[in-house]
C-alpha atoms as a PDB file:
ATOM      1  CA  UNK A   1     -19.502 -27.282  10.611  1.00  0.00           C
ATOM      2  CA  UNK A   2     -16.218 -28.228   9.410  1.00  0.00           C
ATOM      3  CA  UNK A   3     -16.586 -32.016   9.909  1.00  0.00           C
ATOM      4  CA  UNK A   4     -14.979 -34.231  12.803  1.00  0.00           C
ATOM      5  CA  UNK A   5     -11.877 -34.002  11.440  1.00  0.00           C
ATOM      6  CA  UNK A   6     -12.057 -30.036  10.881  1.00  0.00           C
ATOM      7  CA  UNK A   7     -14.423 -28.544  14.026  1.00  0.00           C
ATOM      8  CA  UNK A   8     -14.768 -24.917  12.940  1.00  0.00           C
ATOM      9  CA  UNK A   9     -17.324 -22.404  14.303  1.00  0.00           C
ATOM     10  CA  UNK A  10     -20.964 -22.309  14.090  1.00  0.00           C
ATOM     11  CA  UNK A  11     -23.618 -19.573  15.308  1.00  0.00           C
ATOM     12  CA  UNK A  12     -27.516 -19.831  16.092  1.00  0.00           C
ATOM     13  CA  UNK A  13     -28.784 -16.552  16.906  1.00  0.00           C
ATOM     14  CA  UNK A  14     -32.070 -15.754  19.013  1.00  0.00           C
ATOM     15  CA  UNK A  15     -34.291 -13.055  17.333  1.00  0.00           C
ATOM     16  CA  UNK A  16     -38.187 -11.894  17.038  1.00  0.00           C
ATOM     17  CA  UNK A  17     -38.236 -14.191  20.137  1.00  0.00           C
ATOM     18  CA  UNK A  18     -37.414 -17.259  19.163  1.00  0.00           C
ATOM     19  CA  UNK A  19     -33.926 -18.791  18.203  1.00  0.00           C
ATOM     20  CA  UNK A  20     -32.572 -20.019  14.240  1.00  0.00           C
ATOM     21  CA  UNK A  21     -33.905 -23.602  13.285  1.00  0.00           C
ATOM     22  CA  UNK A  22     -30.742 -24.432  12.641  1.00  0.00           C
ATOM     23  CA  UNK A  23     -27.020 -23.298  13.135  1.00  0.00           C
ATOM     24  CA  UNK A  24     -24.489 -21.948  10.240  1.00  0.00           C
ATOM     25  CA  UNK A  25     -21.121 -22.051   9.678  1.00  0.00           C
ATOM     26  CA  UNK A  26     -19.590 -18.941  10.426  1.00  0.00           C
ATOM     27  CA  UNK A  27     -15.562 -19.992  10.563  1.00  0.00           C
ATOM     28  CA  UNK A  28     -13.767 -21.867   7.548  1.00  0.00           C
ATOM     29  CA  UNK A  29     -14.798 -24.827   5.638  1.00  0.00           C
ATOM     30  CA  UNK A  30     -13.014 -28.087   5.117  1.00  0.00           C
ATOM     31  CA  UNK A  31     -11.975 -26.693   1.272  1.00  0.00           C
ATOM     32  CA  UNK A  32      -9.826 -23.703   3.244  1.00  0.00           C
ATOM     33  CA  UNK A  33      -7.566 -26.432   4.650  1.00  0.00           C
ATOM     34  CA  UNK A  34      -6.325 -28.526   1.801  1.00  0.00           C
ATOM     35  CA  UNK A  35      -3.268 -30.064   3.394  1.00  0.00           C
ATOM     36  CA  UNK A  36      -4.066 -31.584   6.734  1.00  0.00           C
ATOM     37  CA  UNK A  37      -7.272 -33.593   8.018  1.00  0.00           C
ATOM     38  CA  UNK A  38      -6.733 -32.327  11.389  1.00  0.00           C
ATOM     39  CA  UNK A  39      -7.040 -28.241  11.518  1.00  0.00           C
ATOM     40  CA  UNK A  40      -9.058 -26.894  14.097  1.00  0.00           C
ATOM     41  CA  UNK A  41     -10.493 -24.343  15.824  1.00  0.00           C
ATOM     42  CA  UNK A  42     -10.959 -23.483  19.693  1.00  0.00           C
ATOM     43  CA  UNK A  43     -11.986 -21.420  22.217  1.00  0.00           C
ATOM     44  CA  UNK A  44     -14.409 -19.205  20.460  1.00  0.00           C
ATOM     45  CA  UNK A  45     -15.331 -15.757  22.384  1.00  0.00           C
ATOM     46  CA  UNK A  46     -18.538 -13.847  21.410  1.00  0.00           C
ATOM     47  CA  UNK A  47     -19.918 -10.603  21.775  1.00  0.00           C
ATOM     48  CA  UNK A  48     -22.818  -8.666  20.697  1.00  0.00           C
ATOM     49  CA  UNK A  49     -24.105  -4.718  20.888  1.00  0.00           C
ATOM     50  CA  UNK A  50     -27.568  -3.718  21.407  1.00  0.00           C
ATOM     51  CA  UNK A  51     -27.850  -3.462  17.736  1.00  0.00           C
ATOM     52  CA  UNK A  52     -27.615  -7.082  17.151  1.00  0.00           C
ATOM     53  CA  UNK A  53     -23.934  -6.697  16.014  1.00  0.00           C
ATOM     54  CA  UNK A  54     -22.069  -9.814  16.853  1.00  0.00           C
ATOM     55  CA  UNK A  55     -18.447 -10.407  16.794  1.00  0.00           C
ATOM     56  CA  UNK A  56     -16.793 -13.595  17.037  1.00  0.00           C
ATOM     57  CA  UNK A  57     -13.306 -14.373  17.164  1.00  0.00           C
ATOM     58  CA  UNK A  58     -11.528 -17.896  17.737  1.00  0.00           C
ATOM     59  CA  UNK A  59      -7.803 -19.676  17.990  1.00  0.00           C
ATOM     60  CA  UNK A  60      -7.246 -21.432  14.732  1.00  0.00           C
ATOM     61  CA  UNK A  61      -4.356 -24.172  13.972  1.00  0.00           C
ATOM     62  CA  UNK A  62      -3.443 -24.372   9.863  1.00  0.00           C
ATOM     63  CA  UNK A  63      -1.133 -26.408   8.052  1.00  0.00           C
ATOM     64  CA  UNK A  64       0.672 -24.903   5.358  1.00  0.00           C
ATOM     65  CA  UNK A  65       1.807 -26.213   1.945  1.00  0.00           C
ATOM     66  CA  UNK A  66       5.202 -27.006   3.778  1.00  0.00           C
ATOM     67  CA  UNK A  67       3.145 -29.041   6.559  1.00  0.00           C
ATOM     68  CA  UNK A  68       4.333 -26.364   8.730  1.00  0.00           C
ATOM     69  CA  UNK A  69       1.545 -25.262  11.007  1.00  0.00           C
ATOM     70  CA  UNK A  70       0.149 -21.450  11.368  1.00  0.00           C
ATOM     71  CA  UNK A  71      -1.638 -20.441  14.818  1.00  0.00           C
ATOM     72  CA  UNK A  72      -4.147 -17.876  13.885  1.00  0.00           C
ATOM     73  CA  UNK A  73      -6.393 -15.460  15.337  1.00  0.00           C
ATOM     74  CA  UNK A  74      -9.597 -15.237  13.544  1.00  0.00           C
ATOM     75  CA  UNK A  75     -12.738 -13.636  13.517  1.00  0.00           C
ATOM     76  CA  UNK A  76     -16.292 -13.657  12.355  1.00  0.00           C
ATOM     77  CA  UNK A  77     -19.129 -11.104  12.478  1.00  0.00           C
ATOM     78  CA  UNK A  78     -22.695 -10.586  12.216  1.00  0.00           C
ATOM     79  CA  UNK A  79     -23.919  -7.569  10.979  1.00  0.00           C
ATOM     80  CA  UNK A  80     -27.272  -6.291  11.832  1.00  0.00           C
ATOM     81  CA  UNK A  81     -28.165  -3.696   9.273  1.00  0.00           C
ATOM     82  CA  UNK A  82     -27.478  -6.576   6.760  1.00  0.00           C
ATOM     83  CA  UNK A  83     -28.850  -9.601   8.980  1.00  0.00           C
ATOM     84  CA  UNK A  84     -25.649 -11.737   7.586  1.00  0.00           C
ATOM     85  CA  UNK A  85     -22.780 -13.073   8.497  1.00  0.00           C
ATOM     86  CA  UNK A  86     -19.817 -11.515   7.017  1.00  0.00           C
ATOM     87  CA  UNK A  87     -17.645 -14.270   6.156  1.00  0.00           C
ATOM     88  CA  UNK A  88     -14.229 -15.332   8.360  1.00  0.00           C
ATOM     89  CA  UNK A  89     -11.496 -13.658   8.412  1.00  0.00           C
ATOM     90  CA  UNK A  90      -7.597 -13.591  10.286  1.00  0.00           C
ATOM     91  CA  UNK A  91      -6.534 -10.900  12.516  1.00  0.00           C
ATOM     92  CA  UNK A  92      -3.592 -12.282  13.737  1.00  0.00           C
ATOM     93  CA  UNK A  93      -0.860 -15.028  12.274  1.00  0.00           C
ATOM     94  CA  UNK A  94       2.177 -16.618  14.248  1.00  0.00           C
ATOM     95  CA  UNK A  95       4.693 -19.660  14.117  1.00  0.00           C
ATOM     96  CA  UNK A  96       3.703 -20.087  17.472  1.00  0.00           C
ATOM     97  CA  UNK A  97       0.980 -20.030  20.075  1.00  0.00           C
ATOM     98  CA  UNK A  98      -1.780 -17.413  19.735  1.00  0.00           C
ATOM     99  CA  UNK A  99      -4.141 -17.785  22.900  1.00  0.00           C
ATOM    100  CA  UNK A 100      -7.075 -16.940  24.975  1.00  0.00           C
ATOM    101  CA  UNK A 101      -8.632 -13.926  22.243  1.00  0.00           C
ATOM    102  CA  UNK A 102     -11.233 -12.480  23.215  1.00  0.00           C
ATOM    103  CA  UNK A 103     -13.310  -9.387  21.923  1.00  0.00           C
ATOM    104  CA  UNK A 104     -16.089  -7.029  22.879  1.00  0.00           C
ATOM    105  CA  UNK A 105     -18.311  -4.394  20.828  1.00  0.00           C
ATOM    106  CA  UNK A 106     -19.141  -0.936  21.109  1.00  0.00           C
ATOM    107  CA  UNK A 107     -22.804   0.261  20.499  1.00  0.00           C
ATOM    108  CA  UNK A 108     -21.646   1.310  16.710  1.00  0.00           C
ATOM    109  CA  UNK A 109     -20.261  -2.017  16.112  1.00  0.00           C
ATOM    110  CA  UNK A 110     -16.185  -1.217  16.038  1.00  0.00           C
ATOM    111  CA  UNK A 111     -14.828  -3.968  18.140  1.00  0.00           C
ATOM    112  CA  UNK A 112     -11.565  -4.878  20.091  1.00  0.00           C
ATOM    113  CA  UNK A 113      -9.877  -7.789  20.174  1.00  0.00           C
ATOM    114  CA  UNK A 114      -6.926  -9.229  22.662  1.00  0.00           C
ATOM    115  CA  UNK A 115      -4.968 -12.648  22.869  1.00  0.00           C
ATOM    116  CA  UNK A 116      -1.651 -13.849  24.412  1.00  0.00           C
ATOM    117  CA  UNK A 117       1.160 -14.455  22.221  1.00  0.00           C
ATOM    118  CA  UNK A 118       3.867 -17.512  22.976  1.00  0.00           C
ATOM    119  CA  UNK A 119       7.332 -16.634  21.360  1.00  0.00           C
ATOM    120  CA  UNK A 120       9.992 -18.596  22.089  1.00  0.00           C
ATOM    121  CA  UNK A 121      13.073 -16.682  22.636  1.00  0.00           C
ATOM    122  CA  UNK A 122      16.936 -18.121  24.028  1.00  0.00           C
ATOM    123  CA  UNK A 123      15.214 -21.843  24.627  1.00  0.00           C
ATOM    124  CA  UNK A 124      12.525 -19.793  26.840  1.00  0.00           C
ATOM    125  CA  UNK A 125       8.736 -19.044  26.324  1.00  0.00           C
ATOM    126  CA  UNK A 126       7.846 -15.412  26.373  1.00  0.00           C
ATOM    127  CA  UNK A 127       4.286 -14.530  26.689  1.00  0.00           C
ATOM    128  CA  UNK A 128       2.795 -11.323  25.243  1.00  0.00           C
ATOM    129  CA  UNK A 129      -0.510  -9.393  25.902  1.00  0.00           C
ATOM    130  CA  UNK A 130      -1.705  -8.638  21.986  1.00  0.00           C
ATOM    131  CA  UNK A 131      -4.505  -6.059  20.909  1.00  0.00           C
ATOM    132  CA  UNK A 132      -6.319  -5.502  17.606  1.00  0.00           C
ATOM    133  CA  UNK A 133      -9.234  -3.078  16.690  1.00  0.00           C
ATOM    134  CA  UNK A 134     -11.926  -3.409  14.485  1.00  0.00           C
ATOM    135  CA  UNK A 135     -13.572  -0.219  12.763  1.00  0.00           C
ATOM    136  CA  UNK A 136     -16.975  -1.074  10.810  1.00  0.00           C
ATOM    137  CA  UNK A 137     -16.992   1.719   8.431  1.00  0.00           C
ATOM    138  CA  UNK A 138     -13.910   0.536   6.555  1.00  0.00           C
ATOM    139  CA  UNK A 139     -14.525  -3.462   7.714  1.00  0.00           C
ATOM    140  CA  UNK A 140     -11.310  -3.848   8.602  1.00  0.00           C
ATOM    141  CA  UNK A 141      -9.008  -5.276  11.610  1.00  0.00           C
ATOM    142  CA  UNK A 142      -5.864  -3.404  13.008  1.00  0.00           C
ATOM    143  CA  UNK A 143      -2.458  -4.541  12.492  1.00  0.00           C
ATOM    144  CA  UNK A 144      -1.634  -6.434  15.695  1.00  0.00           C
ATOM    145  CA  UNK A 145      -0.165  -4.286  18.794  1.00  0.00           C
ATOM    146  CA  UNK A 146       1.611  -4.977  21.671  1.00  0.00           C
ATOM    147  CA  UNK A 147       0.181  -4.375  24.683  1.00  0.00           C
ATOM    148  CA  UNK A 148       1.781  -5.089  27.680  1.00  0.00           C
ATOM    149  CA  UNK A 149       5.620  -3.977  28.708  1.00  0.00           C
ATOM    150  CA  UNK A 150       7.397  -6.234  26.814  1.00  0.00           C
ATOM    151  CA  UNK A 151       9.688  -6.963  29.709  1.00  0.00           C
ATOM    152  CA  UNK A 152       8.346 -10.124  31.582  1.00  0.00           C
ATOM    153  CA  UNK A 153       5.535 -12.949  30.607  1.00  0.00           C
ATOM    154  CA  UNK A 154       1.506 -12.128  31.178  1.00  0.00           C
ATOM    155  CA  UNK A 155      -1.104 -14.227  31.795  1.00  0.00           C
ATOM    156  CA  UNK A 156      -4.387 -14.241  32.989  1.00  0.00           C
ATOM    157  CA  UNK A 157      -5.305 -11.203  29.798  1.00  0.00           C
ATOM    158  CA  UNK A 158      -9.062  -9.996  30.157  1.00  0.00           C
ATOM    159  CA  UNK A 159     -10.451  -6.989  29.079  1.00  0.00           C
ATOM    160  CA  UNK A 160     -13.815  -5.189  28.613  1.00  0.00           C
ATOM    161  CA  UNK A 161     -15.415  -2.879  26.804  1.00  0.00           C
ATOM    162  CA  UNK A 162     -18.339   0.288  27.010  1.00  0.00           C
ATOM    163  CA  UNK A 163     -20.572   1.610  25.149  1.00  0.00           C
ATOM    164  CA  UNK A 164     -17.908   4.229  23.740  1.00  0.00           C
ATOM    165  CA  UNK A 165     -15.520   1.540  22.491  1.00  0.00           C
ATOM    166  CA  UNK A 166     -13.137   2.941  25.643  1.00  0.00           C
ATOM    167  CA  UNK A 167     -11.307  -0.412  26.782  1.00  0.00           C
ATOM    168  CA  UNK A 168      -9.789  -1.508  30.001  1.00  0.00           C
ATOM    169  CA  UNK A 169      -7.172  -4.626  30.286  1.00  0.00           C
ATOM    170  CA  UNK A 170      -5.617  -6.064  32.898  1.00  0.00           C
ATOM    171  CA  UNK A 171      -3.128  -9.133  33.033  1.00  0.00           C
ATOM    172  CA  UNK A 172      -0.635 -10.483  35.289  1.00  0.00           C
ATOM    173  CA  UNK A 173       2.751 -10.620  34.915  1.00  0.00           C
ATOM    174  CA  UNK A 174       5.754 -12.096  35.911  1.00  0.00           C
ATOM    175  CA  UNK A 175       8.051  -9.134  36.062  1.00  0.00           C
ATOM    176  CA  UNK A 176       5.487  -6.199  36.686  1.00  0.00           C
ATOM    177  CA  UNK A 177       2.915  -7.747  38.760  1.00  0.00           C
ATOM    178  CA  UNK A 178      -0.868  -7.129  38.011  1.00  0.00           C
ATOM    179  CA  UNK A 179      -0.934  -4.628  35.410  1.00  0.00           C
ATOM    180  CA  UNK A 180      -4.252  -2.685  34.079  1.00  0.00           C
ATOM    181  CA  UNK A 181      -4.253  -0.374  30.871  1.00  0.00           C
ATOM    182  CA  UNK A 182      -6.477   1.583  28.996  1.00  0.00           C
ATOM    183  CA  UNK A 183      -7.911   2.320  25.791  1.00  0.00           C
ATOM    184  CA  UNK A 184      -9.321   5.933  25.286  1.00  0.00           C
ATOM    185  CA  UNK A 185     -12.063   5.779  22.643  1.00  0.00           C
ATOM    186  CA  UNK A 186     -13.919   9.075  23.237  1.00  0.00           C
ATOM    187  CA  UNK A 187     -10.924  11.363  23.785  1.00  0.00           C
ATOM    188  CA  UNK A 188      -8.717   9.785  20.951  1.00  0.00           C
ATOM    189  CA  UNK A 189      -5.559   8.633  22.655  1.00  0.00           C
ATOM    190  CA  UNK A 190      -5.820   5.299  22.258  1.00  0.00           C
ATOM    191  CA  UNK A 191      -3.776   2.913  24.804  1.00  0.00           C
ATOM    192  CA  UNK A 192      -2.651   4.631  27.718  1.00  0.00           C
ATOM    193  CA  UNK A 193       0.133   4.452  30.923  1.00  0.00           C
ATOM    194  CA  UNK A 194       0.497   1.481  32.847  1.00  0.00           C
ATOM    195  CA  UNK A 195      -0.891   1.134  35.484  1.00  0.00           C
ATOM    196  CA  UNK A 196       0.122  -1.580  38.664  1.00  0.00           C
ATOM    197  CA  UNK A 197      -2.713  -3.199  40.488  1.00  0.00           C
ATOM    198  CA  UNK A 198      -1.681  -4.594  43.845  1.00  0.00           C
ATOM    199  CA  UNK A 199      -2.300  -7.591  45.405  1.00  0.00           C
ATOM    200  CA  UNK A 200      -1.770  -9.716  42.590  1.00  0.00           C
ATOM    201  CA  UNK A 201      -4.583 -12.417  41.841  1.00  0.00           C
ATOM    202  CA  UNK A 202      -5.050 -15.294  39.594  1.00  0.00           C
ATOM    203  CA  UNK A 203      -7.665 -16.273  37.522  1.00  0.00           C
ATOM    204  CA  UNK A 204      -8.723 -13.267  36.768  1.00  0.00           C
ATOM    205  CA  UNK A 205     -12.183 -11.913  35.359  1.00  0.00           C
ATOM    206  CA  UNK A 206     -12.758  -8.143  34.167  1.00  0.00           C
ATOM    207  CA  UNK A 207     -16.868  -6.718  33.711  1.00  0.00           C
ATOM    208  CA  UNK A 208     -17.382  -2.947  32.323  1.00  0.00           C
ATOM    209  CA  UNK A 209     -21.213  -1.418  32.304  1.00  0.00           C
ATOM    210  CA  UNK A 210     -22.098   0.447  29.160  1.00  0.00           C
ATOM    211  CA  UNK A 211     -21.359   3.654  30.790  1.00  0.00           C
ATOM    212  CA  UNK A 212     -17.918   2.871  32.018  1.00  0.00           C
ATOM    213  CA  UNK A 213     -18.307   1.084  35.449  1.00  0.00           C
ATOM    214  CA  UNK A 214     -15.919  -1.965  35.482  1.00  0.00           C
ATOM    215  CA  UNK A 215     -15.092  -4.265  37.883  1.00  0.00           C
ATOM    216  CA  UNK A 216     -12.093  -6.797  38.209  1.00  0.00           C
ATOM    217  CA  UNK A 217     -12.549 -10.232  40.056  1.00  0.00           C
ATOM    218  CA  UNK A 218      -9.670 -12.690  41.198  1.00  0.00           C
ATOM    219  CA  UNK A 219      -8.158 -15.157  43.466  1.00  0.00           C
ATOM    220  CA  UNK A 220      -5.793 -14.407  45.863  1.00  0.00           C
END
């Protein structure tokens, strides 16, 4: 890993039965942060395809050569027609909070990522739902979208993912209510209308079947 001082990411896989004698680095070493002891990583989210794709991605605190500090997405990945991890990478860069990612796989290996986003506008937080995708033929993340309305402050972001790549999120917020959106894969169209989900509920968990069943859990 990255030391005590820089805790970074590390993967053991299970394979052919049996798991890796030993785990591997798979986020940043100490040499990518040169000007603070005390960069970390958090809250990693994995996912992995039938294939043995795997996708990682994780929140990441930097210093910068102006001891300002960076709050990153990034993201890791195993690919299975190599059997090797492709080394880290950053989807997603901001002066302030970048929270909660998380990211699911298709059965080809393109991926999706979402997070929150804190931005801190007139003294006041604003919270944004955030959305990347990843295509594996070019190896490359999307530039970061927006997501949600823009008008209020979400929380609670899940999402899952089929088979097909087709996505659904839902989050709460605290001008629209629950709010659920899709992402057409198959026909193309990418993210679609918004759509309210009523009664609200907290703490909430999203699960989608290979084929497109999904199911959304929460407190109310």
């Amino acid at each position: 890993g990255g030391g005590p001082n820089h805790p970074t990411p590390t993967a053991r896989r299970y394979s052919g039965g049996s798991w890796d004698a030993s785990s591997v680095r798979i986020g940043y070493s100490p040499s990518d942060f040169p000007y603070s002891d005390f960069d970390y990583a958090e809250r990693e989210w994995v996912d992995a395809n039938a294939a043995g794709d795997v996708s990682v991605v994780w929140e990441q605190n930097r210093t910068l050569a102006d001891l300002s500090t960076q709050f990153e997405v990034d993201t890791a990945r195993f690919d299975a027609g190599t059997s090797s991890w492709v080394a880290p990478s950053t989807i997603a860069t901001n002066t302030n909070y970048l929270s909660w990612p998380q990211v699911a796989l298709d059965s080809t290996g393109n991926a999706m990522a979402v997070w929150t986003k804190s931005d801190p506008p007139a003294g006041t937080t604003t919270t944004s739902a955030q959305a990347s995708s990843f295509d594996k033929a070019a190896g490359t993340w999307s530039a970061p979208t927006l997501i949600d309305q823009g008008s209020g402050s979400v929380s609670d972001l899940v999402m899952g993912m089929d088979s097909s790549g087709n996505v659904e999120a839902v989050w709460d917020d605290n001008t629209n209510g629950m709010t659920e959106r899709r992402y057409d894969a198959t026909g193309g169209t990418g993210w679609g209308a918004f759509n309210a989900r009523t009664p609200n509920s907290n703490d909430l968990v999203l699960g989608m079947s290979d084929t497109g069943y999904a199911v959304l859990l929460g407190d109310q």
